[in-house]
N, C-alpha and C. Protein backbone atom coordinates (compact mmCIF):
# COMPACT_ATOMS: atom_id res chain seq x y z
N UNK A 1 0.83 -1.18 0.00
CA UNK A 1 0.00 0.00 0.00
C UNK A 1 0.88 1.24 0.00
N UNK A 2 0.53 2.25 -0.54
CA UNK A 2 1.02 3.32 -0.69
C UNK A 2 0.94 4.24 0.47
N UNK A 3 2.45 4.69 0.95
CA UNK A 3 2.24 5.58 2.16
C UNK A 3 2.88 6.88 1.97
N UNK A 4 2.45 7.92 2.71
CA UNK A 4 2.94 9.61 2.57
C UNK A 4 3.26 9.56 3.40
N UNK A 5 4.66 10.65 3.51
CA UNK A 5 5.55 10.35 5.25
C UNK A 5 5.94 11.94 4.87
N UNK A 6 5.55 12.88 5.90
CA UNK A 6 5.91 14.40 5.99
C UNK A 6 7.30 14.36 6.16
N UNK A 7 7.69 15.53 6.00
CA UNK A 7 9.10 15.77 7.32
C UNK A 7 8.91 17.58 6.90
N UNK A 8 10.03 18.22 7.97
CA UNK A 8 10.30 19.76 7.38
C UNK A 8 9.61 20.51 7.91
N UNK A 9 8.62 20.02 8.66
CA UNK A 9 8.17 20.83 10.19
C UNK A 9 8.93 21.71 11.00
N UNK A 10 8.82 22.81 11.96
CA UNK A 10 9.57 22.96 12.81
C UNK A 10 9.14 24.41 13.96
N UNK A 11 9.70 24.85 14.42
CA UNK A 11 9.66 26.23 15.45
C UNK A 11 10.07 27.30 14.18
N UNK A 12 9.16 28.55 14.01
CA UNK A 12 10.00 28.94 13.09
C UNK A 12 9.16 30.61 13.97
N UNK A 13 10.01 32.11 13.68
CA UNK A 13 9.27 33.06 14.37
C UNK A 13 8.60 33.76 13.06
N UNK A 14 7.40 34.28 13.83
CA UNK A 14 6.66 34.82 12.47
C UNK A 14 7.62 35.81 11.37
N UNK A 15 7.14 35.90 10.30
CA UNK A 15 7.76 36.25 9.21
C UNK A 15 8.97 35.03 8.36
N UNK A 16 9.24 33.87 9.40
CA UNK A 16 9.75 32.96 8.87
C UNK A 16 9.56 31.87 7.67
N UNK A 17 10.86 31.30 7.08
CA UNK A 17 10.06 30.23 5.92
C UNK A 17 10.42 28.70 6.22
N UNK A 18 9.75 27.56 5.70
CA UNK A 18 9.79 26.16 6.29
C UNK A 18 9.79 25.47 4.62
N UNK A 19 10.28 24.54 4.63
CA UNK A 19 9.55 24.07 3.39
C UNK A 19 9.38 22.50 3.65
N UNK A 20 8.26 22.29 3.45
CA UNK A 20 7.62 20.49 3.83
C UNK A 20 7.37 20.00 2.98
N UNK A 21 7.85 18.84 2.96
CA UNK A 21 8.09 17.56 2.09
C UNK A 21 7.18 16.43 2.36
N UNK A 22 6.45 15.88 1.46
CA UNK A 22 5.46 14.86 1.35
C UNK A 22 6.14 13.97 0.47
N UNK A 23 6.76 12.93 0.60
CA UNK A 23 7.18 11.85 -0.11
C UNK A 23 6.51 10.12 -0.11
N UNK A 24 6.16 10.04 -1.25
CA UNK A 24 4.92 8.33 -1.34
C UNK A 24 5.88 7.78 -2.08
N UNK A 25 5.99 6.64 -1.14
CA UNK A 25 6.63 5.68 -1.63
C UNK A 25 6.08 4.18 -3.41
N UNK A 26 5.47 5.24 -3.55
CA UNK A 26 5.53 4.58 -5.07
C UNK A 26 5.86 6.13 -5.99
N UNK A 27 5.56 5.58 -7.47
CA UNK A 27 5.42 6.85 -8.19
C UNK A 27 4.21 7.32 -8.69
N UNK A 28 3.58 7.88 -7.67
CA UNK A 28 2.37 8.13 -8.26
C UNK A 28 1.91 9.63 -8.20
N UNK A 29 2.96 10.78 -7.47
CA UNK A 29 2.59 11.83 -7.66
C UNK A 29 2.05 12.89 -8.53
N UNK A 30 2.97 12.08 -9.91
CA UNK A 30 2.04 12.44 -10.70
C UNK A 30 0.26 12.99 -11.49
N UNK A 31 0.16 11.45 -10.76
CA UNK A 31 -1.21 11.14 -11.56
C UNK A 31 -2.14 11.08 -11.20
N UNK A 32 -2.13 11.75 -9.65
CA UNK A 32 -3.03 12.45 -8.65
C UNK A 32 -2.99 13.56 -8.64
N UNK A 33 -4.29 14.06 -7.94
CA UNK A 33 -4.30 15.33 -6.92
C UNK A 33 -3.61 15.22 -5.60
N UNK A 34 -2.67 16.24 -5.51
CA UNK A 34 -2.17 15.51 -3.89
C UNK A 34 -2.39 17.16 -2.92
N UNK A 35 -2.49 17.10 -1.76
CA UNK A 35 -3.01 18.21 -1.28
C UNK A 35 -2.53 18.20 0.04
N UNK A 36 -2.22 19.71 0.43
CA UNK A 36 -1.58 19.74 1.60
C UNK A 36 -2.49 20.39 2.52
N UNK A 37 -3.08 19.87 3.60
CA UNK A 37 -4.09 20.42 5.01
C UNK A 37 -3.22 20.17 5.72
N UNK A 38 -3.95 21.24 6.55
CA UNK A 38 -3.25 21.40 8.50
C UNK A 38 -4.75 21.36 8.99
N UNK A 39 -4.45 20.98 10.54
CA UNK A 39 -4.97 21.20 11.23
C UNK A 39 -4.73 22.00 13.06
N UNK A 40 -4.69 23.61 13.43
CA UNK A 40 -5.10 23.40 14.08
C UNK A 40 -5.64 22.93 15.43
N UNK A 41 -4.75 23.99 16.42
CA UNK A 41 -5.12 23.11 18.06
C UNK A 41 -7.09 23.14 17.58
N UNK A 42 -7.86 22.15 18.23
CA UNK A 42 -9.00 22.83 18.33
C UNK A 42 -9.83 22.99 16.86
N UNK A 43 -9.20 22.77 15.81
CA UNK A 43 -10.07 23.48 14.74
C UNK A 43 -10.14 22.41 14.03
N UNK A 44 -11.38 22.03 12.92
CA UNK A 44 -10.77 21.10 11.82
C UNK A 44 -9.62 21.32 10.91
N UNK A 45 -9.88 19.79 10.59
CA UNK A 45 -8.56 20.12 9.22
C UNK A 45 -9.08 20.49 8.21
N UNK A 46 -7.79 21.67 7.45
CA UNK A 46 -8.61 22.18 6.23
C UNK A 46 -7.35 22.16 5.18
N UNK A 47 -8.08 22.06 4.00
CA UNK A 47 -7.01 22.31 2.79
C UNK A 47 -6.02 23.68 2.71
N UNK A 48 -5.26 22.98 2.84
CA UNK A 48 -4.40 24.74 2.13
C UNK A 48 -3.99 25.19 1.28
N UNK A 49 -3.66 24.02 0.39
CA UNK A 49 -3.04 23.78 -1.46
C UNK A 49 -2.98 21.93 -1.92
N UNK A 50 -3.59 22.23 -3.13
CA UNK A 50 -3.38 21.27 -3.51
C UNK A 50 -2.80 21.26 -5.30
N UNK A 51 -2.18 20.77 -5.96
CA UNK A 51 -1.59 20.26 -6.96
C UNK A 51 -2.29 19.34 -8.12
N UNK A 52 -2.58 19.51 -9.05
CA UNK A 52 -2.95 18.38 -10.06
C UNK A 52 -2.28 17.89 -10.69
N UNK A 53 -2.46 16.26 -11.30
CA UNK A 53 -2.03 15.80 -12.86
C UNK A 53 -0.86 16.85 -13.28
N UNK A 54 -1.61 17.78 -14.27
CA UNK A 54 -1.19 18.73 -14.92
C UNK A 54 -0.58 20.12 -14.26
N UNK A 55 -0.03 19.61 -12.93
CA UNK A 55 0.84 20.78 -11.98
C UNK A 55 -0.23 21.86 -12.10
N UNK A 56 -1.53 22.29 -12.18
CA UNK A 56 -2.20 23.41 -11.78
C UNK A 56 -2.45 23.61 -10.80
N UNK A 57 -2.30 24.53 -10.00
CA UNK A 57 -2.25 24.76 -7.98
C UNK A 57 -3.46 25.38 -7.67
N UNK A 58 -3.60 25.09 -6.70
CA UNK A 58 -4.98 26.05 -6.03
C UNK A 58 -4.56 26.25 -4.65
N UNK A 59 -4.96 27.12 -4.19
CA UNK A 59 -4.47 27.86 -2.52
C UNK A 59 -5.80 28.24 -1.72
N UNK A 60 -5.68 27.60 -0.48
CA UNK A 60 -6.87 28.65 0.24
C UNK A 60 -6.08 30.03 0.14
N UNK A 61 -7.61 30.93 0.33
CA UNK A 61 -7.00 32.27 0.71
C UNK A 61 -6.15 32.97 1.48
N UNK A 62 -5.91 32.62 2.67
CA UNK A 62 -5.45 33.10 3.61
C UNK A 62 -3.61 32.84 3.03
N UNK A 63 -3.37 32.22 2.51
CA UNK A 63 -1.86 31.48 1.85
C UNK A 63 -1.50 32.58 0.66
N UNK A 64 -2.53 32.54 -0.27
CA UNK A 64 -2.06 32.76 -1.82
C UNK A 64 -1.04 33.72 -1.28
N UNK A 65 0.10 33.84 -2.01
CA UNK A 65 1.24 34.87 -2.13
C UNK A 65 2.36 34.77 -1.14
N UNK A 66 1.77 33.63 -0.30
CA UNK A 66 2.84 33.11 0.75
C UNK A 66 3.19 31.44 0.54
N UNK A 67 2.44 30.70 0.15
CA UNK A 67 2.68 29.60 0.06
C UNK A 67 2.83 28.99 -1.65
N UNK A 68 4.09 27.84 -1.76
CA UNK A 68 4.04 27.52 -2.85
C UNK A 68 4.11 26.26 -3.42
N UNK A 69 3.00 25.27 -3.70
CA UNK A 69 3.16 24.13 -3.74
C UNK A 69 3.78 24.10 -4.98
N UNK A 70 4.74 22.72 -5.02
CA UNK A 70 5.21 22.49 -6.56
C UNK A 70 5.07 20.67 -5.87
N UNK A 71 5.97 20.19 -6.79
CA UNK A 71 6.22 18.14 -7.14
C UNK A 71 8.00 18.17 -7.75
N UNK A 72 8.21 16.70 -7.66
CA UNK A 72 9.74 16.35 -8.08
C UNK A 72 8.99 14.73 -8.58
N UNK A 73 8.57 14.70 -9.36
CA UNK A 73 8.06 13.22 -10.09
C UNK A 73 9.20 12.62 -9.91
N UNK A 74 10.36 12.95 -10.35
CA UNK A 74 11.62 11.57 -10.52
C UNK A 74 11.78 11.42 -8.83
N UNK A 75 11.50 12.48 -7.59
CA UNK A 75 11.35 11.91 -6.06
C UNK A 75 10.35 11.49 -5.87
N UNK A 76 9.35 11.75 -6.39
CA UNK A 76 8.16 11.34 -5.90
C UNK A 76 7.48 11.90 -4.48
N UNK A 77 7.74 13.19 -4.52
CA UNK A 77 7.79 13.88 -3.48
C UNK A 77 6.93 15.10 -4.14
N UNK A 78 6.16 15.38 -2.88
CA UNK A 78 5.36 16.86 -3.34
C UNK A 78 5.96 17.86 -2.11
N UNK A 79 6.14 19.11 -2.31
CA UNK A 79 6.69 20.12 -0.94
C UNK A 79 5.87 21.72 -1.75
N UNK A 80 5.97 21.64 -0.27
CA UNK A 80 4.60 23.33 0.25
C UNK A 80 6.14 24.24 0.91
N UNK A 81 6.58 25.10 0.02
CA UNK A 81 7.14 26.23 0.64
C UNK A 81 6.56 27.67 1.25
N UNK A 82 6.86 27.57 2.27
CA UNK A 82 5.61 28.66 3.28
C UNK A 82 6.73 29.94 3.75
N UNK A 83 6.42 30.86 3.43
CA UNK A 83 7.14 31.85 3.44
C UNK A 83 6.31 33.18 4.31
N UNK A 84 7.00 33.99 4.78
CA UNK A 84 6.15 34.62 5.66
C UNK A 84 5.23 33.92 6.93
N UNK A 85 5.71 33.40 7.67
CA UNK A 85 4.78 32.84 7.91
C UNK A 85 4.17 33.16 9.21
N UNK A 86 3.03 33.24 9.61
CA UNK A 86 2.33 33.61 10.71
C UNK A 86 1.44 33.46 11.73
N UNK A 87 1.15 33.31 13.35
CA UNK A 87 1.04 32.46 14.01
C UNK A 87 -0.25 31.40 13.63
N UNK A 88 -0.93 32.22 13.18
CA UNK A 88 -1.94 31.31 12.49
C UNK A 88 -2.03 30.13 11.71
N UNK A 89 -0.80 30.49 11.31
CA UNK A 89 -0.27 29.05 10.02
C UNK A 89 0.35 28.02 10.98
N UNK A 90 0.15 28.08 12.37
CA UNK A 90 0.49 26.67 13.47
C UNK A 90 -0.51 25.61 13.27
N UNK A 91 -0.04 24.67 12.87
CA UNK A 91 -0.74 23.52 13.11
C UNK A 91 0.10 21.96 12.67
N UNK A 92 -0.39 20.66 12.71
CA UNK A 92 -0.23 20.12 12.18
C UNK A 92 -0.45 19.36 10.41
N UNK A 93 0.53 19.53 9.63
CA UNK A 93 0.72 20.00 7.88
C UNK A 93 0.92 18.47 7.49
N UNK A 94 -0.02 18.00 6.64
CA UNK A 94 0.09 16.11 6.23
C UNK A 94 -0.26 16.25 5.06
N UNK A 95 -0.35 15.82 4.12
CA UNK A 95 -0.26 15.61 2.87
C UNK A 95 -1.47 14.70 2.65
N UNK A 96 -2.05 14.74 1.53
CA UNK A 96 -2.74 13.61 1.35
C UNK A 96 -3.26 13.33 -0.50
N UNK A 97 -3.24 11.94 -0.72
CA UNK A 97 -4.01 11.70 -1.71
C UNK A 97 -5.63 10.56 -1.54
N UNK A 98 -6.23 11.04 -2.10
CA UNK A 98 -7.47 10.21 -2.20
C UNK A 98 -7.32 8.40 -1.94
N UNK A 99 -7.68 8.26 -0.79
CA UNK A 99 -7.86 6.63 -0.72
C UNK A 99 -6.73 6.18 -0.40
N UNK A 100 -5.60 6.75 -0.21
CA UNK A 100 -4.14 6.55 0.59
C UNK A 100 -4.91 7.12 2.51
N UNK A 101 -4.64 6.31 3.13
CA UNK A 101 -4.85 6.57 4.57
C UNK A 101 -3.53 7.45 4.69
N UNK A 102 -3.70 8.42 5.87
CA UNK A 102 -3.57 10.01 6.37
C UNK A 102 -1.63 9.48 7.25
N UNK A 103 -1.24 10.23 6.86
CA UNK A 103 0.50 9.95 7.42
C UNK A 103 0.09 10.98 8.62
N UNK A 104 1.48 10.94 9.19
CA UNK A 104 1.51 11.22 11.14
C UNK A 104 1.53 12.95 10.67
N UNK A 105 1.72 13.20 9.75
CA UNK A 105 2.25 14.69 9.76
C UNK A 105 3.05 15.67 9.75
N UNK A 106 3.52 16.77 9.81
CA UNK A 106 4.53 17.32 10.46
C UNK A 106 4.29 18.19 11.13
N UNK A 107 4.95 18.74 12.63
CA UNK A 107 4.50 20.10 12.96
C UNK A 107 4.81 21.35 12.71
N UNK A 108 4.28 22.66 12.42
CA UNK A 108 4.41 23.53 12.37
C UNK A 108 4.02 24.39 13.16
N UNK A 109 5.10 25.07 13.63
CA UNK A 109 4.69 26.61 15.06
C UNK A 109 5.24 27.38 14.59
N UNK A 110 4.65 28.51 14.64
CA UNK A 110 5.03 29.81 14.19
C UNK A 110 4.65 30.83 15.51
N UNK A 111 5.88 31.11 16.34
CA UNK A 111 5.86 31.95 17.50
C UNK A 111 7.11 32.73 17.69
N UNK A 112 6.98 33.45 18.82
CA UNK A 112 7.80 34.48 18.66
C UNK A 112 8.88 34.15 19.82
């Protein structure tokens, strides 16, 4: 079965940048949608960017102009570079594709 394993989490102070790595151990980044949610002390999890097939991105709002999803097909790795970043953007950041069960995550804090 196909698994997503985060890393690239960390303590970072606001205005800081992180960049997190989602790597599935087959090659299938491609030929999905793969999408990066946090969640959140307290809150649900919500999308924050996700990636298509055809590398077209979509961003929640609160991100656009700070966050930048891209892919590395020959790693098989998808990564969310978060730039600026601000306390709000704390939570736990996991990756996911459709019908692949949910990896541990990574954390992200953004404090001062």
């Amino acid at each position: 079965q196909v698994q997503l394993v985060e890393s690239g989490g960390g303590l970072v102070q606001p205005g800081g940048s992180l960049r997190l790595s989602c790597s599935a151990s087959r090659n299938i980044v491609d030929s999905y949608v793969v999408g990066w949610y946090r969640q959140a002390p307290g809150k649900q999890r919500e999308l924050v960017a996700h990636i298509l097939s055809g590398d077209t991105t979509n961003y929640k709002e609160s991100v656009k102009g700070r966050f930048t999803i891209s892919k590395d097909n020959a790693k098989n790795t998808v990564y969310l570079q978060m730039n600026n970043l601000k306390p709000e953007d704390t939570g736990v950041y996991c990756c996911n594709i459709v019908g692949i069960p949910w990896g541990q995550g990574t954390q992200v804090t953004v404090s001062s």
